[in-house]
PDB file of N, CA and C in Angstrom:
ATOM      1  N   UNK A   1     -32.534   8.420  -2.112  1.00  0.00           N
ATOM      2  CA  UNK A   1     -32.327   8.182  -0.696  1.00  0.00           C
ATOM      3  C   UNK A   1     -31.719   9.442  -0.094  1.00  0.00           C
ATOM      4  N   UNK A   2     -32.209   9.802   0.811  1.00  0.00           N
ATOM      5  CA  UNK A   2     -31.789  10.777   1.993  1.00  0.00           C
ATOM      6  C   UNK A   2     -30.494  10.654   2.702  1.00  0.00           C
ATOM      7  N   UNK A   3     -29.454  11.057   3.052  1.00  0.00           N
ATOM      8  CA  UNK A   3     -28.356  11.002   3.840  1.00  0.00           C
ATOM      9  C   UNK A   3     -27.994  12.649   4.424  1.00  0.00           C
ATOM     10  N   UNK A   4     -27.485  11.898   5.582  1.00  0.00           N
ATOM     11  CA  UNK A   4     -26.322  13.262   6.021  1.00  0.00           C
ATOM     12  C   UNK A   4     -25.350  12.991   5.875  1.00  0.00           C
ATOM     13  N   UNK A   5     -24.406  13.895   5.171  1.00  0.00           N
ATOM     14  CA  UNK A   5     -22.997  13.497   5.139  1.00  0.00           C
ATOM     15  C   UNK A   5     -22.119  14.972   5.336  1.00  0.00           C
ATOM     16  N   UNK A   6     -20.734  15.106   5.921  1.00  0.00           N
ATOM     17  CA  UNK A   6     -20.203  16.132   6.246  1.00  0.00           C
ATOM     18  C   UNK A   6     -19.339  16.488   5.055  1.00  0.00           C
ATOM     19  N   UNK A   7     -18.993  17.531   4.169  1.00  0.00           N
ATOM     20  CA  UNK A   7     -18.029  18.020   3.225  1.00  0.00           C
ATOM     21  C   UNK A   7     -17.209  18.514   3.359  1.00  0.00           C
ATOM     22  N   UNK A   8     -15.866  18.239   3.247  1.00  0.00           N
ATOM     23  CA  UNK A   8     -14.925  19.766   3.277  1.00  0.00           C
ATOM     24  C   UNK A   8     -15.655  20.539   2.592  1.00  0.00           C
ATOM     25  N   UNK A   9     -15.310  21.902   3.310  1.00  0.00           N
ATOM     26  CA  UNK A   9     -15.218  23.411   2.550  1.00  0.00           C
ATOM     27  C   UNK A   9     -15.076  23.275   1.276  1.00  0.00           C
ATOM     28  N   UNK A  10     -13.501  22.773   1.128  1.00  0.00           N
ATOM     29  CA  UNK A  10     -13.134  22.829  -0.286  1.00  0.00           C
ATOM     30  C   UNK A  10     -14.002  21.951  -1.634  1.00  0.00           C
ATOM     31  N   UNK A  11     -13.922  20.932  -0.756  1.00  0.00           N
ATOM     32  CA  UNK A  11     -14.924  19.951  -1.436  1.00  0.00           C
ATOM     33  C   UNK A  11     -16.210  20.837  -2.379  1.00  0.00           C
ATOM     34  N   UNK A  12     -16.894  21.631  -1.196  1.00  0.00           N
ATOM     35  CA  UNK A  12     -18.076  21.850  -1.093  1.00  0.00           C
ATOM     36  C   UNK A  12     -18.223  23.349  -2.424  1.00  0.00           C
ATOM     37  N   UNK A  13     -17.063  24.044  -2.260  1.00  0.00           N
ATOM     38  CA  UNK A  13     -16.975  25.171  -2.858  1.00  0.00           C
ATOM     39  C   UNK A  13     -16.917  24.636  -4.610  1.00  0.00           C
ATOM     40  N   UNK A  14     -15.867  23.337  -4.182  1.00  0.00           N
ATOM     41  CA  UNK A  14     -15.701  22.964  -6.010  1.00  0.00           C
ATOM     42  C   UNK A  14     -16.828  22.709  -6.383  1.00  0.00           C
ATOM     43  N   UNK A  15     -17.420  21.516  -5.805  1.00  0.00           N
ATOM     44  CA  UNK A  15     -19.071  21.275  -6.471  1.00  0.00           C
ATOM     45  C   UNK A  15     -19.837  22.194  -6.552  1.00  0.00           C
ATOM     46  N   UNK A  16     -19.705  23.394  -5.715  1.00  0.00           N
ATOM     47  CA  UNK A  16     -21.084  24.181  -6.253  1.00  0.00           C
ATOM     48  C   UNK A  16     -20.616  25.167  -7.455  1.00  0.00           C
ATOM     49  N   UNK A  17     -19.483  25.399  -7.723  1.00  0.00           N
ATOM     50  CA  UNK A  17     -18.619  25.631  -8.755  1.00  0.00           C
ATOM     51  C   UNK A  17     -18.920  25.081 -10.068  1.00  0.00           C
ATOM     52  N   UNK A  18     -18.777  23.835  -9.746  1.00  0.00           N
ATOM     53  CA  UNK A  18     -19.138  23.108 -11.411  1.00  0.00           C
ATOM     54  C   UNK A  18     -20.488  22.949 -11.324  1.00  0.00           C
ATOM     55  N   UNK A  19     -21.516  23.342 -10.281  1.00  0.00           N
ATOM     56  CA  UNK A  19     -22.853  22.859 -10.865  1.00  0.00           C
ATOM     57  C   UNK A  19     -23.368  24.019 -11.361  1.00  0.00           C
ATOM     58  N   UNK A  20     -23.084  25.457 -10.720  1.00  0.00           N
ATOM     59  CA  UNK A  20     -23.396  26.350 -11.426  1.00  0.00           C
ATOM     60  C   UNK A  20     -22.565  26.714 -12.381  1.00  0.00           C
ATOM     61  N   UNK A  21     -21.001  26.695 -12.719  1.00  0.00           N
ATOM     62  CA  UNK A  21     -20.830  26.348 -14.433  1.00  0.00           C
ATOM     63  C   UNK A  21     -21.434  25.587 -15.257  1.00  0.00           C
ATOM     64  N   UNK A  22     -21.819  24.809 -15.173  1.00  0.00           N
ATOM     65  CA  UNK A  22     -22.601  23.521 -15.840  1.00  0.00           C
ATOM     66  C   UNK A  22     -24.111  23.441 -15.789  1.00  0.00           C
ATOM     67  N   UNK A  23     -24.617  24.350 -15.205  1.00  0.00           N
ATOM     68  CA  UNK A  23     -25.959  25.097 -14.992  1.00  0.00           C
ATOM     69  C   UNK A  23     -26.568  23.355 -14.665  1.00  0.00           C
ATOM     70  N   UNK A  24     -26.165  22.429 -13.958  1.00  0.00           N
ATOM     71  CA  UNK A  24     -26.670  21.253 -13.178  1.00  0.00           C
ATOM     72  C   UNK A  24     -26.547  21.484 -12.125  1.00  0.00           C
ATOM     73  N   UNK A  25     -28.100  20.736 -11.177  1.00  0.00           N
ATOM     74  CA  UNK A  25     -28.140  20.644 -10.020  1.00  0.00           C
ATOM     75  C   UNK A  25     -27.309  20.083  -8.954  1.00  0.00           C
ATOM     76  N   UNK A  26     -26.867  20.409  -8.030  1.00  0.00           N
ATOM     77  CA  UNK A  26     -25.722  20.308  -7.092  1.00  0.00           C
ATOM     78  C   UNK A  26     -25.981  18.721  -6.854  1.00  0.00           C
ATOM     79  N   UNK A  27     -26.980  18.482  -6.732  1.00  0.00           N
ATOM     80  CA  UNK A  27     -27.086  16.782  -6.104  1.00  0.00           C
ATOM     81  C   UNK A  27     -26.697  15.654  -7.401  1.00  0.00           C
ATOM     82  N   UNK A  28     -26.881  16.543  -8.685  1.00  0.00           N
ATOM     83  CA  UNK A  28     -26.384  15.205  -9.740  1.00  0.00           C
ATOM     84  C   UNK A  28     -24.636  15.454 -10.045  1.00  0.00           C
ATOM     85  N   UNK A  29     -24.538  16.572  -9.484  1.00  0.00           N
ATOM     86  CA  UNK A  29     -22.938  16.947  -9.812  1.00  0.00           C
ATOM     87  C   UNK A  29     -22.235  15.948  -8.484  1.00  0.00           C
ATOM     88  N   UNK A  30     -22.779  15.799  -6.970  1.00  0.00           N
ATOM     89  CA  UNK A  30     -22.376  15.342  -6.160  1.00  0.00           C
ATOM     90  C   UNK A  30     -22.132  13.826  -6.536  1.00  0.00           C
ATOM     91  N   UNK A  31     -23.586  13.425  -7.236  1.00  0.00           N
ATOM     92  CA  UNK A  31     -23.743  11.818  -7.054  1.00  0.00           C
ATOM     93  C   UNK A  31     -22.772  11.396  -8.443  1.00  0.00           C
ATOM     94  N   UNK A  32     -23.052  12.264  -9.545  1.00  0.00           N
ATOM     95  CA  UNK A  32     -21.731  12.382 -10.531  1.00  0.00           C
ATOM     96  C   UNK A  32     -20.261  11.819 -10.413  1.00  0.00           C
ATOM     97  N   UNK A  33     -19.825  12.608  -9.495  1.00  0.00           N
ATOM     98  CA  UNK A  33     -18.671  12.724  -8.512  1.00  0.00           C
ATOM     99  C   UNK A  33     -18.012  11.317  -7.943  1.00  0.00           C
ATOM    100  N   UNK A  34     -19.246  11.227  -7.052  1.00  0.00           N
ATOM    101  CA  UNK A  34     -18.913   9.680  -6.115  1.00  0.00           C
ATOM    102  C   UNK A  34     -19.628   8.765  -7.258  1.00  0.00           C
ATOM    103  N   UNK A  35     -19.714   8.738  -8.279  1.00  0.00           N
ATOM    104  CA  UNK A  35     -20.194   7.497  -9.124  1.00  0.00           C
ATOM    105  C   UNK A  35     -18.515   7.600  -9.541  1.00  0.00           C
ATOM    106  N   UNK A  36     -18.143   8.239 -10.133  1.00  0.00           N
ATOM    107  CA  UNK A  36     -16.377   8.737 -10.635  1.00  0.00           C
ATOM    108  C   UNK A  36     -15.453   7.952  -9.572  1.00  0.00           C
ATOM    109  N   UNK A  37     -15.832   8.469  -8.773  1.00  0.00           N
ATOM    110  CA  UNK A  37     -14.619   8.246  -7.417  1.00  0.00           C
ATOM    111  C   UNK A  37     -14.592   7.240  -7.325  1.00  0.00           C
ATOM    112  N   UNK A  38     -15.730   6.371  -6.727  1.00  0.00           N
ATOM    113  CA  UNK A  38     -16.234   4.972  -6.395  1.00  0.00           C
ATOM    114  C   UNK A  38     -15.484   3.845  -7.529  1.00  0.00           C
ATOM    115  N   UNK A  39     -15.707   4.801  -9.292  1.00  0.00           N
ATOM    116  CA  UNK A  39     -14.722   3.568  -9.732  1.00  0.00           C
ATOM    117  C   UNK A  39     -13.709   3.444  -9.942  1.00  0.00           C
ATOM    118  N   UNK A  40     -13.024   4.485  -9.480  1.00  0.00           N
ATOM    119  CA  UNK A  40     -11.462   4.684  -9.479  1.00  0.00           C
ATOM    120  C   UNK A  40     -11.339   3.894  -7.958  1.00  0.00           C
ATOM    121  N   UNK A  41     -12.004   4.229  -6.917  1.00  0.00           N
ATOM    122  CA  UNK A  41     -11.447   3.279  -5.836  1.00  0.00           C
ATOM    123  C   UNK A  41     -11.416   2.091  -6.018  1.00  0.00           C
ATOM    124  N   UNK A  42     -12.336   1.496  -6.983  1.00  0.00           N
ATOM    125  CA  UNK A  42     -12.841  -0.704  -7.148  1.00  0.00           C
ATOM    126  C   UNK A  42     -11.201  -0.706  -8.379  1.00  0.00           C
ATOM    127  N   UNK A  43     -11.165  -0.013  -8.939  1.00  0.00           N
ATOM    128  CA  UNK A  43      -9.753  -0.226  -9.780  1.00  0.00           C
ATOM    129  C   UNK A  43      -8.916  -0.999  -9.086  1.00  0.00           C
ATOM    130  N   UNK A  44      -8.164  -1.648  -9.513  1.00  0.00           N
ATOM    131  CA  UNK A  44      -7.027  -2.063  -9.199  1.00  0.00           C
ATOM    132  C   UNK A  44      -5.638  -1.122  -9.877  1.00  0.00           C
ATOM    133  N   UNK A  45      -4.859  -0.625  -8.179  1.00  0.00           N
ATOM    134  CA  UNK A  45      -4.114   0.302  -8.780  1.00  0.00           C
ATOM    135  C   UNK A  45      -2.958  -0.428 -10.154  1.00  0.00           C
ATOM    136  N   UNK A  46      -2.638   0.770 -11.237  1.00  0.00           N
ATOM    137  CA  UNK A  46      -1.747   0.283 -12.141  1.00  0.00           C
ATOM    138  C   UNK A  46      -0.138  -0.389 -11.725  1.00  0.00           C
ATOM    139  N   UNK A  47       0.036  -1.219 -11.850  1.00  0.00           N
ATOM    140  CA  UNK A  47       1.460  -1.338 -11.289  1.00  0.00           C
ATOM    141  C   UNK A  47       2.115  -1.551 -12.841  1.00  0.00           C
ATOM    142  N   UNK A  48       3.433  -0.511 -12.169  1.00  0.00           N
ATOM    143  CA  UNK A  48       4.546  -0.892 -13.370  1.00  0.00           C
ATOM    144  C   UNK A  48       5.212  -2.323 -13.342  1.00  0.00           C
ATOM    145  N   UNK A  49       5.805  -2.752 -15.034  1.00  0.00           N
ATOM    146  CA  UNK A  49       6.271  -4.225 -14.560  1.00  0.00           C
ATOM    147  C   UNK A  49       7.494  -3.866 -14.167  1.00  0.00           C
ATOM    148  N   UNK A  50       8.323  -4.725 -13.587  1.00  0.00           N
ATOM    149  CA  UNK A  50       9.491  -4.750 -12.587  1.00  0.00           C
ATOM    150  C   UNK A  50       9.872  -5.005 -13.657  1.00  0.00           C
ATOM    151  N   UNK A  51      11.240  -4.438 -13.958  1.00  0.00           N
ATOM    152  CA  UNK A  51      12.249  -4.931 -14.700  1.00  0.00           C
ATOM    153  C   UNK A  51      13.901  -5.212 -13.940  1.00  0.00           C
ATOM    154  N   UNK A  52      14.739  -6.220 -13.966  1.00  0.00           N
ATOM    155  CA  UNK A  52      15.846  -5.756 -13.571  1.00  0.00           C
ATOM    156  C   UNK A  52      16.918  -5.449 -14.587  1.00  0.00           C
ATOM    157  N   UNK A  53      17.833  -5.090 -14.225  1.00  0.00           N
ATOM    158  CA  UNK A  53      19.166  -4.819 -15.225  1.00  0.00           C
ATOM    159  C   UNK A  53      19.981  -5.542 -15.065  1.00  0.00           C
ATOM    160  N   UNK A  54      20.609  -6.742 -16.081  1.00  0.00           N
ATOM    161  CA  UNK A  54      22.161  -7.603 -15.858  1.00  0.00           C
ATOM    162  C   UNK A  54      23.445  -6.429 -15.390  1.00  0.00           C
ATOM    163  N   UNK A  55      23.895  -7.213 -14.525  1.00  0.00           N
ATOM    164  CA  UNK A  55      24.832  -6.563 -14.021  1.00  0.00           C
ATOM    165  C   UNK A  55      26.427  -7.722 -14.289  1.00  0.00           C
ATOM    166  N   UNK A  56      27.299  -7.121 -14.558  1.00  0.00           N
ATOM    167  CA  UNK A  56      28.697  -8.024 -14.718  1.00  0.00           C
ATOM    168  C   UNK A  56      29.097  -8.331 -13.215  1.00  0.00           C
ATOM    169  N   UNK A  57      29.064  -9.817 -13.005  1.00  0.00           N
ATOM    170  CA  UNK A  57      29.458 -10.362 -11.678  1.00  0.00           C
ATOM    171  C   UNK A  57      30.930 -10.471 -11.614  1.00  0.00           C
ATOM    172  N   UNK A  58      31.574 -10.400 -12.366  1.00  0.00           N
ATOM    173  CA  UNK A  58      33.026 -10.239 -11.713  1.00  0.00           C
ATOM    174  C   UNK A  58      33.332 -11.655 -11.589  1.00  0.00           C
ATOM    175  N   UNK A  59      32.596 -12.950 -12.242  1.00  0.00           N
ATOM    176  CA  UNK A  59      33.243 -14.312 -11.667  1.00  0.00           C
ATOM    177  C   UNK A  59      34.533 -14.306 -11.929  1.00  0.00           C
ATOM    178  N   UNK A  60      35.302 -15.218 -12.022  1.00  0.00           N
ATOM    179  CA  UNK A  60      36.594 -15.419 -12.069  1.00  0.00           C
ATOM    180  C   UNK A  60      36.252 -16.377 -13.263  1.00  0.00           C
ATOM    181  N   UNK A  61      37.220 -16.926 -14.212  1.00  0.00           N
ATOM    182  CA  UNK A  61      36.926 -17.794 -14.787  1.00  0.00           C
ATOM    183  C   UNK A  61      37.527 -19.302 -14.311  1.00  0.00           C
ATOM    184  N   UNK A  62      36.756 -19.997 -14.491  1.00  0.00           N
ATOM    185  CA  UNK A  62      37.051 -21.447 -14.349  1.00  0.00           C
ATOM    186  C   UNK A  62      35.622 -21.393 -12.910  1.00  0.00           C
ATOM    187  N   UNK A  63      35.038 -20.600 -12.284  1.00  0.00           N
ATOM    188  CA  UNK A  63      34.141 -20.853 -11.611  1.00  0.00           C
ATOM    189  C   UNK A  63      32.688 -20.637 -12.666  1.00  0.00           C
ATOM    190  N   UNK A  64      32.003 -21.567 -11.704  1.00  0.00           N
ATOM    191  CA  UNK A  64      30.759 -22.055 -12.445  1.00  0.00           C
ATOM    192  C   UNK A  64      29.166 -21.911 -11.378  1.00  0.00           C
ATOM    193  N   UNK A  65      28.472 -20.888 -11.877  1.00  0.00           N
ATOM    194  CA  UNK A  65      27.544 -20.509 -10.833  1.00  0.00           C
ATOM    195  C   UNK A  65      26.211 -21.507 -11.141  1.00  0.00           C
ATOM    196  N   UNK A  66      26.297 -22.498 -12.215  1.00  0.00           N
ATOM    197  CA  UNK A  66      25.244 -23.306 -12.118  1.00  0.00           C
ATOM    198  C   UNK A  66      25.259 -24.455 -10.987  1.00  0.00           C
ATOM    199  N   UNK A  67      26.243 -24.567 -10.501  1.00  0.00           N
ATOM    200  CA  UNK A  67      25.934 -25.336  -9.283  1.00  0.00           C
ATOM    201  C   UNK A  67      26.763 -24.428  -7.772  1.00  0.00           C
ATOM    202  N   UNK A  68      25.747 -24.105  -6.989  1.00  0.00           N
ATOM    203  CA  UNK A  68      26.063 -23.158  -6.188  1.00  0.00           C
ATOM    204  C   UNK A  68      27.515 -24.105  -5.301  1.00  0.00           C
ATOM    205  N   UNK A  69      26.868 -25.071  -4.666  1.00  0.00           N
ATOM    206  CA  UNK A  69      27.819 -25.860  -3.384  1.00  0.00           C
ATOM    207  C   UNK A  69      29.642 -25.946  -4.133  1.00  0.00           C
ATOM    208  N   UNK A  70      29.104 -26.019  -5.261  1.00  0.00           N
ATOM    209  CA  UNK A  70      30.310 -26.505  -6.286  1.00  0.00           C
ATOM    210  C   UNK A  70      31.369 -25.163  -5.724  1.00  0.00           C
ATOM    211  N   UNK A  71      30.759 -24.005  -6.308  1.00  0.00           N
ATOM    212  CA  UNK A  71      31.298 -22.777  -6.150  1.00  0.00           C
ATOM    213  C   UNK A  71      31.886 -22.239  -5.280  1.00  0.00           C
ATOM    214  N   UNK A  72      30.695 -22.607  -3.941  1.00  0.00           N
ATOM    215  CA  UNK A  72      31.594 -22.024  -2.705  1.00  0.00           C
ATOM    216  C   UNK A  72      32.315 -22.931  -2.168  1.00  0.00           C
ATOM    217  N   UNK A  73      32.558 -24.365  -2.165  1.00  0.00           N
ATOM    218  CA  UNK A  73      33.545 -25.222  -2.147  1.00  0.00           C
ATOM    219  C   UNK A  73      34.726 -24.741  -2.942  1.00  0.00           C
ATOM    220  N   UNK A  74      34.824 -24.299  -3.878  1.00  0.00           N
ATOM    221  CA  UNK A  74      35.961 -23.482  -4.386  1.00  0.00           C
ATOM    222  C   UNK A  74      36.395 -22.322  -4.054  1.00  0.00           C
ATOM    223  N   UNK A  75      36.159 -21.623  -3.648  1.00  0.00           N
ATOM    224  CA  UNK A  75      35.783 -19.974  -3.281  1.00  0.00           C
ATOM    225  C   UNK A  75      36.244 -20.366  -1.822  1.00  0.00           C
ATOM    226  N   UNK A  76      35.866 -21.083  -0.791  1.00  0.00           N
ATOM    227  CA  UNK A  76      35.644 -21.276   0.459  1.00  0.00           C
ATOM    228  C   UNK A  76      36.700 -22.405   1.350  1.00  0.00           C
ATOM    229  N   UNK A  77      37.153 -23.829   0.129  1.00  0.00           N
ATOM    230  CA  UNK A  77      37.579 -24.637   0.747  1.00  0.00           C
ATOM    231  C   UNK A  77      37.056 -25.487   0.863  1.00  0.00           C
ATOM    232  N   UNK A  78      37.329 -26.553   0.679  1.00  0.00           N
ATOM    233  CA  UNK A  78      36.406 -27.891   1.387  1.00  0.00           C
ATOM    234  C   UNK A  78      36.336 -27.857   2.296  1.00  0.00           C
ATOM    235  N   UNK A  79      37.272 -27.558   3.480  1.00  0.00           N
ATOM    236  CA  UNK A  79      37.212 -27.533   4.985  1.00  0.00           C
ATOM    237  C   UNK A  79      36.563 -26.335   5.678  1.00  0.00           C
ATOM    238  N   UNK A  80      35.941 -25.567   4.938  1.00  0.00           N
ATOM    239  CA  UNK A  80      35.016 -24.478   5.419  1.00  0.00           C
ATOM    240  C   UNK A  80      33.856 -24.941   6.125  1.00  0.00           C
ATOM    241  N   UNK A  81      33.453 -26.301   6.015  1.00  0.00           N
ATOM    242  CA  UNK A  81      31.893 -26.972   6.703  1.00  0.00           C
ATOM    243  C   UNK A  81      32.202 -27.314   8.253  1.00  0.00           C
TER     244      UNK A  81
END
């Protein structure tokens, strides 16, 4: 298939670069190229896994963070509501 399409310069200088290193024709080095590109774009980018780090909370002892209301009723007062 036939197209017009516009190149950077730079673009344009690398490909004709590797087609005459590579003594291949400029149009299979192009379509080469965007066959490459094309599947790096359908990729799904890599994501790192999230990790967090325990950190020392400083509770006090005798408080208990498995029940939150419990906590800040202590921390806060009953008459804080």
């Amino acid at each position: 298939m036939r197209t017009t399409i516009t190149i950077d310069d730079d673009v344009m200088e690398r490909a004709r670069a590797v087609a005459a290193k590579l003594r291949t024709p400029f149009k299979a080095i192009v379509n080469e190229a965007l066959r490459a590109g094309l599947d790096q774009v359908e990729k799904p980018a890599k994501q790192r896994r999230y990790k967090t780090k325990p950190h020392e909370m400083g509770l006090r002892h005798g408080h208990n963070l498995d029940n939150i209301q419990e906590l800040l009723a202590q921390i806060e007062g009953e008459d804080s509501r």
